[in-house]
C-alpha atoms as a PDB file:
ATOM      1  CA  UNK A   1       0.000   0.000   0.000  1.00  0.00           C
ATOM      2  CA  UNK A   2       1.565   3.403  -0.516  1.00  0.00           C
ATOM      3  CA  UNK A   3       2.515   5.303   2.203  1.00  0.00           C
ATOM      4  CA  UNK A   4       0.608   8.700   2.978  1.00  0.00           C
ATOM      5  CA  UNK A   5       2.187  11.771   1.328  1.00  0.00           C
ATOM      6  CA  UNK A   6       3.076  15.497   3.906  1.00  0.00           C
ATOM      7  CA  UNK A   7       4.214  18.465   2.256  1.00  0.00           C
ATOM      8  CA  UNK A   8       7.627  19.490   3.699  1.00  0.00           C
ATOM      9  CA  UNK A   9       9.760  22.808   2.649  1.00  0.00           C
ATOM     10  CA  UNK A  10      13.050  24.229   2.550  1.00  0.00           C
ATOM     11  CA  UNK A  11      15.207  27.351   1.300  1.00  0.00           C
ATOM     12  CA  UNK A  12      18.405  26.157  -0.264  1.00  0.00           C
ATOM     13  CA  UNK A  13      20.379  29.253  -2.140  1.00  0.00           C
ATOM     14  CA  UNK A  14      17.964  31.070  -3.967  1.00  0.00           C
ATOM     15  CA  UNK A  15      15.021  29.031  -3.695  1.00  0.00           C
ATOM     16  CA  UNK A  16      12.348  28.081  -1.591  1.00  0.00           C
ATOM     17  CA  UNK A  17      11.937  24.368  -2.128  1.00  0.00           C
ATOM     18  CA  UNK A  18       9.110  21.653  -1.503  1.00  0.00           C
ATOM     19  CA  UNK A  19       7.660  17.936  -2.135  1.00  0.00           C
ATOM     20  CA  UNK A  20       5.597  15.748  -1.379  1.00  0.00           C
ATOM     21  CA  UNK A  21       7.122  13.152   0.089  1.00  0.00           C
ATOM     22  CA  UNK A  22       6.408  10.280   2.373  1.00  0.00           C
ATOM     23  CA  UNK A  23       9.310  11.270   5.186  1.00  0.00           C
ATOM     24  CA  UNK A  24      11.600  13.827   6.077  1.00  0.00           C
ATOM     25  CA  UNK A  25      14.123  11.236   4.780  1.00  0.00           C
ATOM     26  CA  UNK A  26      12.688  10.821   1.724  1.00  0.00           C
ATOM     27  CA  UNK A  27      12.752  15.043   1.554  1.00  0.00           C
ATOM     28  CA  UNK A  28      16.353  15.487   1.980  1.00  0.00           C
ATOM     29  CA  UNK A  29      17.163  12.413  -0.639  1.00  0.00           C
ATOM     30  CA  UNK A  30      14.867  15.086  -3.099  1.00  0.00           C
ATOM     31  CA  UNK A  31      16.554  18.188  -2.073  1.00  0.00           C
ATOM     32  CA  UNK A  32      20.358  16.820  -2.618  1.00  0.00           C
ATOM     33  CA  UNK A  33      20.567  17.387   1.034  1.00  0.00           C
ATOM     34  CA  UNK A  34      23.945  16.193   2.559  1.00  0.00           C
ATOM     35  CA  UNK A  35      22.897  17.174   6.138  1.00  0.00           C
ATOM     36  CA  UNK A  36      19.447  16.734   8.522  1.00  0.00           C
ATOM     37  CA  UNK A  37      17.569  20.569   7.657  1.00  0.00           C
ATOM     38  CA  UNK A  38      14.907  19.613   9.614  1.00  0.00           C
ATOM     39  CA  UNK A  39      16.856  19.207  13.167  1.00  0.00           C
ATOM     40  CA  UNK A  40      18.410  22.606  11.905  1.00  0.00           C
ATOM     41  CA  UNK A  41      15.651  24.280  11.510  1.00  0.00           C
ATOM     42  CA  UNK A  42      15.876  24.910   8.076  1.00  0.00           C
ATOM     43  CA  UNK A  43      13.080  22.641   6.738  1.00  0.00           C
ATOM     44  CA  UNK A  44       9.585  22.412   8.478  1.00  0.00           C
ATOM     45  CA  UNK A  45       6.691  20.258   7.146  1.00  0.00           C
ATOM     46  CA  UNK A  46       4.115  22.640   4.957  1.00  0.00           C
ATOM     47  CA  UNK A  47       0.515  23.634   6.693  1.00  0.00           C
ATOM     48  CA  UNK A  48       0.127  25.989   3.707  1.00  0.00           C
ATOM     49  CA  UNK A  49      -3.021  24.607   1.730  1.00  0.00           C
ATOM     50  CA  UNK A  50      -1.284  26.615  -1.350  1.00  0.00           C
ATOM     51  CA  UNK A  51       2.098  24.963  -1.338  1.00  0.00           C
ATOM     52  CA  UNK A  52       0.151  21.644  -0.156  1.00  0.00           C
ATOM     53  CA  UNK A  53      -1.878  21.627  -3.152  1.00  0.00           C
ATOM     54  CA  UNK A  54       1.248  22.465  -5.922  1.00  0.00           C
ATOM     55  CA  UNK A  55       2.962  19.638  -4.241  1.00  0.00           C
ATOM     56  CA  UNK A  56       0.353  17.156  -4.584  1.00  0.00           C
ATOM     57  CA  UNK A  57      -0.347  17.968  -7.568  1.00  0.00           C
ATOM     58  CA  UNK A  58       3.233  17.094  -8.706  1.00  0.00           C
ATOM     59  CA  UNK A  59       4.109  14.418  -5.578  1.00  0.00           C
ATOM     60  CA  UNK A  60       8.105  13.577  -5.387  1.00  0.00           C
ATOM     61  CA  UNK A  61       9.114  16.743  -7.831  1.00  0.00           C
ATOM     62  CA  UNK A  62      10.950  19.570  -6.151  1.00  0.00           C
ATOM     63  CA  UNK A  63       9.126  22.329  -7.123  1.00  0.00           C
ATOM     64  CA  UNK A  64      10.854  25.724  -6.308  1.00  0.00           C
ATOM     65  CA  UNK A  65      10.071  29.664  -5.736  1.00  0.00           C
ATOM     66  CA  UNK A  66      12.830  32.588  -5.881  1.00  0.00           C
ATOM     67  CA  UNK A  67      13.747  32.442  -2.211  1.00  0.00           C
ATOM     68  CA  UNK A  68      11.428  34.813  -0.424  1.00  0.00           C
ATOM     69  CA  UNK A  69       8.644  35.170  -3.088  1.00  0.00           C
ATOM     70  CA  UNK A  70       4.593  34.368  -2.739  1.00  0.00           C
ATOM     71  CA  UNK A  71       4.731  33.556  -6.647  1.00  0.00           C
ATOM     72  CA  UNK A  72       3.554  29.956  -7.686  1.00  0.00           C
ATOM     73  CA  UNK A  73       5.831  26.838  -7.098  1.00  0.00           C
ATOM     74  CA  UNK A  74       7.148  25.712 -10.401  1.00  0.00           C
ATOM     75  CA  UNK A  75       9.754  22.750 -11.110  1.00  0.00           C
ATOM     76  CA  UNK A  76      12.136  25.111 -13.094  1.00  0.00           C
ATOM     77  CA  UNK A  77      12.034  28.372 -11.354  1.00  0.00           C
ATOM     78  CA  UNK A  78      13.868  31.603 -12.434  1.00  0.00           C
ATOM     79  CA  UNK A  79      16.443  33.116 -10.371  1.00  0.00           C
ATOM     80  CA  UNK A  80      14.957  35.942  -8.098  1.00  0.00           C
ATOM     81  CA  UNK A  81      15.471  39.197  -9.631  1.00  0.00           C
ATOM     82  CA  UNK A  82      15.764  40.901  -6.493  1.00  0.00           C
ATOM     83  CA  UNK A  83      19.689  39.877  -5.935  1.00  0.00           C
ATOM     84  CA  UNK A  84      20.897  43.419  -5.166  1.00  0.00           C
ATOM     85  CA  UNK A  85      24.317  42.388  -4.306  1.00  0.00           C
ATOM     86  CA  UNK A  86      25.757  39.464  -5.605  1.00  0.00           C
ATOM     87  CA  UNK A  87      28.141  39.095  -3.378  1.00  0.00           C
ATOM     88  CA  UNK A  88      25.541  39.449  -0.345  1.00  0.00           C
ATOM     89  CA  UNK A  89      23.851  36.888   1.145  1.00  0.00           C
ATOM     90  CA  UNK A  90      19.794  37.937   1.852  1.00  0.00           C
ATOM     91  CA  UNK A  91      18.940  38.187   5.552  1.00  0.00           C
ATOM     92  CA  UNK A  92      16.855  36.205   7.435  1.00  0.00           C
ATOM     93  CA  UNK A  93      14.317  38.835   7.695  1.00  0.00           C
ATOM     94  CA  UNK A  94      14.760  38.851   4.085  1.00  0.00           C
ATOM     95  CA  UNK A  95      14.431  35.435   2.978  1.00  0.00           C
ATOM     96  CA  UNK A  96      10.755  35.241   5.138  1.00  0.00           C
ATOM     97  CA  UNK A  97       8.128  35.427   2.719  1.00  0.00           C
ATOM     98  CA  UNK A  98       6.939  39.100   3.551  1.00  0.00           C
ATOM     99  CA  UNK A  99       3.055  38.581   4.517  1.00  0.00           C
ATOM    100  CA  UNK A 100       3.100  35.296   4.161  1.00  0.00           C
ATOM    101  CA  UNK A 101       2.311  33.283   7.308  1.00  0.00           C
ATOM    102  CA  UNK A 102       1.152  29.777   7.348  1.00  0.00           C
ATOM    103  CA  UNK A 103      -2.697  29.210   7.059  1.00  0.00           C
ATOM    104  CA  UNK A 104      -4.502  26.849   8.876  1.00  0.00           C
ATOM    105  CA  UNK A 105      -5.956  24.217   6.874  1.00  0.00           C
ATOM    106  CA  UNK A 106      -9.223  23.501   5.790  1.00  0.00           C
ATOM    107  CA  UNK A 107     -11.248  21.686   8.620  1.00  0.00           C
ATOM    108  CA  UNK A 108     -13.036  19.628   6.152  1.00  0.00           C
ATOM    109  CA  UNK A 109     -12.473  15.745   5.819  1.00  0.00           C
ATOM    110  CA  UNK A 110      -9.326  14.850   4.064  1.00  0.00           C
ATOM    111  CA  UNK A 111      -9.925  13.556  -0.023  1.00  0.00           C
ATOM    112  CA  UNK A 112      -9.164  10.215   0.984  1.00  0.00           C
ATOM    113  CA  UNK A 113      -9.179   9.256  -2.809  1.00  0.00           C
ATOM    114  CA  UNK A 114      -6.818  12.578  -3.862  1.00  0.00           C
ATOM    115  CA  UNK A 115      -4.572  10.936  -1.413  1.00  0.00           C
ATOM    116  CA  UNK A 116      -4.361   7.694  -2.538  1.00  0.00           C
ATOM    117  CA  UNK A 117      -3.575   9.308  -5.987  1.00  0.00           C
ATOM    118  CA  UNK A 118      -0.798  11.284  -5.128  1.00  0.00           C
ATOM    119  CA  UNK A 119       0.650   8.822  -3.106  1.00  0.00           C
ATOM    120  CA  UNK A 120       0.589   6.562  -6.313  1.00  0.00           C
ATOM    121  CA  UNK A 121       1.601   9.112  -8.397  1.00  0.00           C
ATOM    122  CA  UNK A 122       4.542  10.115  -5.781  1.00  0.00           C
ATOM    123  CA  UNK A 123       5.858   6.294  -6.202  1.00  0.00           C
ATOM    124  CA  UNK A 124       6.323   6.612 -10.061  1.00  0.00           C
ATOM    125  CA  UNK A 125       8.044   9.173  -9.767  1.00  0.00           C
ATOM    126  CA  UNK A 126      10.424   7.694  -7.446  1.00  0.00           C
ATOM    127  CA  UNK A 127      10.459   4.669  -9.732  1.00  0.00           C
ATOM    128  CA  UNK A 128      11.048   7.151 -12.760  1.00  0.00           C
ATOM    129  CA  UNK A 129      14.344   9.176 -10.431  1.00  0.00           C
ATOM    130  CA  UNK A 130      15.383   5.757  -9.410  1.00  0.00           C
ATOM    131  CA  UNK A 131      15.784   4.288 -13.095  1.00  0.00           C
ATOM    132  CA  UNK A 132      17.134   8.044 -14.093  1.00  0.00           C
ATOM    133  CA  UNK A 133      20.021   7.301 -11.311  1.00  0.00           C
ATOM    134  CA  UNK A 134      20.549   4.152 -12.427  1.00  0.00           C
ATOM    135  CA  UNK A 135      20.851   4.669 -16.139  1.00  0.00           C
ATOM    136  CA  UNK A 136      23.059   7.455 -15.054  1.00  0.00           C
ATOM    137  CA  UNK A 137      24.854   4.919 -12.797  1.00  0.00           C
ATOM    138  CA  UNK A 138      25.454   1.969 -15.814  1.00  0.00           C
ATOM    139  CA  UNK A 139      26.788   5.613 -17.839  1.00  0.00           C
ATOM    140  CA  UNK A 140      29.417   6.464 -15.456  1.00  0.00           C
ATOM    141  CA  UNK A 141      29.920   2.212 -15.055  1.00  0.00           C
ATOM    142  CA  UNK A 142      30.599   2.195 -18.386  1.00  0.00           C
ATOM    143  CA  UNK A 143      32.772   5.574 -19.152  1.00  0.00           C
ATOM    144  CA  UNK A 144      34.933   3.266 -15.688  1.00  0.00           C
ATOM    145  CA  UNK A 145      35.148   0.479 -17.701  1.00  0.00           C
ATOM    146  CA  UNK A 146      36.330   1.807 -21.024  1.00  0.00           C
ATOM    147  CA  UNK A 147      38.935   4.005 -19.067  1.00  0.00           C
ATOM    148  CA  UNK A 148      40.075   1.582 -17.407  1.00  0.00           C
ATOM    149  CA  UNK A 149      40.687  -0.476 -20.721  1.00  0.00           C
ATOM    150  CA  UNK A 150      42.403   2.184 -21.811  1.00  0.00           C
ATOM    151  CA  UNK A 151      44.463   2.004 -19.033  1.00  0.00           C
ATOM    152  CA  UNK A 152      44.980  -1.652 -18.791  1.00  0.00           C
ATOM    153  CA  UNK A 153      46.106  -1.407 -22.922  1.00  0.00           C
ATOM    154  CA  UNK A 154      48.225   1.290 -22.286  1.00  0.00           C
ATOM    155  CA  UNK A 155      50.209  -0.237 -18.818  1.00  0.00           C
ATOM    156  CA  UNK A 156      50.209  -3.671 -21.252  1.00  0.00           C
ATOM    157  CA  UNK A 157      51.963  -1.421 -24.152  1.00  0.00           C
ATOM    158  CA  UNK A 158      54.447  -0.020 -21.345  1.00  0.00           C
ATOM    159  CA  UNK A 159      55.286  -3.352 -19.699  1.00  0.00           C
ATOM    160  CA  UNK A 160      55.787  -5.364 -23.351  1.00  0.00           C
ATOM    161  CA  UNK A 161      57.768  -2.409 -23.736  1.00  0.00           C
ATOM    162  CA  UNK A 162      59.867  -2.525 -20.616  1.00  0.00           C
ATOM    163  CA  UNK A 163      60.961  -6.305 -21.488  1.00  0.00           C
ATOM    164  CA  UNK A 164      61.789  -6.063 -25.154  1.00  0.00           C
ATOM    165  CA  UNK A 165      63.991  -3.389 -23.723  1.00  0.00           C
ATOM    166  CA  UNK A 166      65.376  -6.138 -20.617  1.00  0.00           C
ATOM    167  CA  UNK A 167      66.129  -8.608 -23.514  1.00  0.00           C
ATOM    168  CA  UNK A 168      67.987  -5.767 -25.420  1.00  0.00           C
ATOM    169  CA  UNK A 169      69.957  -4.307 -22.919  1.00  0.00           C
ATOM    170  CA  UNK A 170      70.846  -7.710 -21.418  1.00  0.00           C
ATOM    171  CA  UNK A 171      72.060  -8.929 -25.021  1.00  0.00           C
ATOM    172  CA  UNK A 172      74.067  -5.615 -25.214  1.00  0.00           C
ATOM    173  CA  UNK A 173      75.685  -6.320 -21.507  1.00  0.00           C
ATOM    174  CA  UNK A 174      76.253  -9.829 -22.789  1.00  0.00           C
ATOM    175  CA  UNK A 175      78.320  -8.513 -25.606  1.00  0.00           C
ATOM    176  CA  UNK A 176      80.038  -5.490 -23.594  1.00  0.00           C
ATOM    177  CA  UNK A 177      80.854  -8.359 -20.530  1.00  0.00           C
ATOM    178  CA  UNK A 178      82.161 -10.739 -23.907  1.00  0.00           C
ATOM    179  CA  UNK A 179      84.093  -8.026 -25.501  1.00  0.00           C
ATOM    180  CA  UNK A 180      85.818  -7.140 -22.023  1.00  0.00           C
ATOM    181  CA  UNK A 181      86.712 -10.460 -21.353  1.00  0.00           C
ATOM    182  CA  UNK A 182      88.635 -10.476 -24.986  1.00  0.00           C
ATOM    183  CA  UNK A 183      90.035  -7.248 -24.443  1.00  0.00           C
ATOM    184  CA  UNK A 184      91.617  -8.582 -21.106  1.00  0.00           C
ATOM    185  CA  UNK A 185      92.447 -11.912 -22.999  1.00  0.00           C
ATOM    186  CA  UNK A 186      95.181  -9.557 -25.556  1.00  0.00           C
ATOM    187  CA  UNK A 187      96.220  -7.496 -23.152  1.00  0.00           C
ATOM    188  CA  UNK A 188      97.389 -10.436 -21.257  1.00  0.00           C
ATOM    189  CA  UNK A 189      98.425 -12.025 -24.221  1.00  0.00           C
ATOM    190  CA  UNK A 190     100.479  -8.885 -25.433  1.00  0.00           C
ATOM    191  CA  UNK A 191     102.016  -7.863 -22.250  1.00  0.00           C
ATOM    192  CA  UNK A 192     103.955 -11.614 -22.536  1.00  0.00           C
ATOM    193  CA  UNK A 193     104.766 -11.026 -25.774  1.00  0.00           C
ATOM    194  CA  UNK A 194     106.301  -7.506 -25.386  1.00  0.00           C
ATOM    195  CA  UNK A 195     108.150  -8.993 -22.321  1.00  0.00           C
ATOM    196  CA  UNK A 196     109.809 -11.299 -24.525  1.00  0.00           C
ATOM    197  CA  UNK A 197     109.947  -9.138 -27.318  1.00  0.00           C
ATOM    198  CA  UNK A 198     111.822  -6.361 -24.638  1.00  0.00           C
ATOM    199  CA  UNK A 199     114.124  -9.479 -23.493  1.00  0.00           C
ATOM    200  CA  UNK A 200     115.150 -10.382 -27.080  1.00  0.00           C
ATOM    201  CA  UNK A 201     116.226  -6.573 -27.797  1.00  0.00           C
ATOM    202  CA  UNK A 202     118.275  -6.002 -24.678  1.00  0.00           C
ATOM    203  CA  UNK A 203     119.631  -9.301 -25.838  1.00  0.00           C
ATOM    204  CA  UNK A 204     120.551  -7.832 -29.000  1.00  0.00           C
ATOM    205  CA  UNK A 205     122.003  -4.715 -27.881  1.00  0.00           C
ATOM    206  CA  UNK A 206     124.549  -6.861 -25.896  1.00  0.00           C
END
């Protein structure tokens, strides 16, 4: 059975933010949240019937507001055009929607079927993030993979490379060890011979 839907909102940067969602938990997954708003006091669950009714009308989209504004919830929302400075970040007193204070709700009995429907139509839209994340998931997988095949093909390249140049360079040291050996060989050989050779002229010169 789906689980009943509440209307919770936030301000994150320039926007006012809200959903209909079946938890707090499931709010903050929504909002990109990496820490708990609603023990900071930054998020509140919604009484507003206004901000109630845009959220159940779209259940599990953020819909968003320039931060501070009464103007309709929308999910893509222009940037307030009331920045002033940059540079400055607005004020409490100026992020509170001026006016705007939270209306009780209607006393009569809840739509039980309206309900039902958003909290249906809140699901599929989970469903419909959750196979967006994971398509987005098997992209990233996939960009991993063929980098890492690149990688693998290039550190195969670099190692094939590394022991054509071992077998080289020990053939060369082969040789250079060889040819030291025979250079040691005739200079043996020809320091004996010029000691006889220098023995057979002193001879000579009587």
């Amino acid at each position: 059975m789906a689980k009943k839907l509440k209307t919770y909102e936030t301000s994150l940067g320039f926007f006012d933010l809200a959903i209909a969602a079946p938890s707090m938990k499931a709010a903050l997954e929504a909002w990109g949240a990496d820490s708990n708003l609603f023990q900071q006091g930054a998020a509140k669950q919604s009484e507003d019937p206004d901000v109630v009714a845009a959220t159940m009308a779209k259940p599990g989209v953020v819909l968003k507001r320039p931060v501070g504004s009464n103007g309709p919830l929308k999910e893509h929302a222009e940037l307030p055009t009331n920045l002033g400075d940059a540079t400055a970040r607005p004020s409490k007193a100026a992020r509170k929607p001026a006016g705007r204070k939270l209306k009780k709700t209607s006393s009569r009995p809840a739509d039980k079927a309206a309900e039902q429907k958003a909290a249906v139509a809140y699901e599929q839209e989970q469903k419909r993030r959750d196979r967006e994340r994971a398509r987005e998931e098997a992209a990233r997988q996939k960009e991993r993979e063929h980098r890492q095949q690149a990688v693998d093909k290039a550190q195969s390249a670099l190692d094939k490379a590394e022991r054509e140049h071992a077998v080289r360079a020990g053939a060369i040291q082969a040789e250079a060890d060889a040819i030291e050996k025979r250079a040691e060989a005739e200079n043996a050989r020809w320091k004996k011979e010029k000691e006889r050779l220098d023995a057979a002229l002193q001879r000579a010169r009587g």
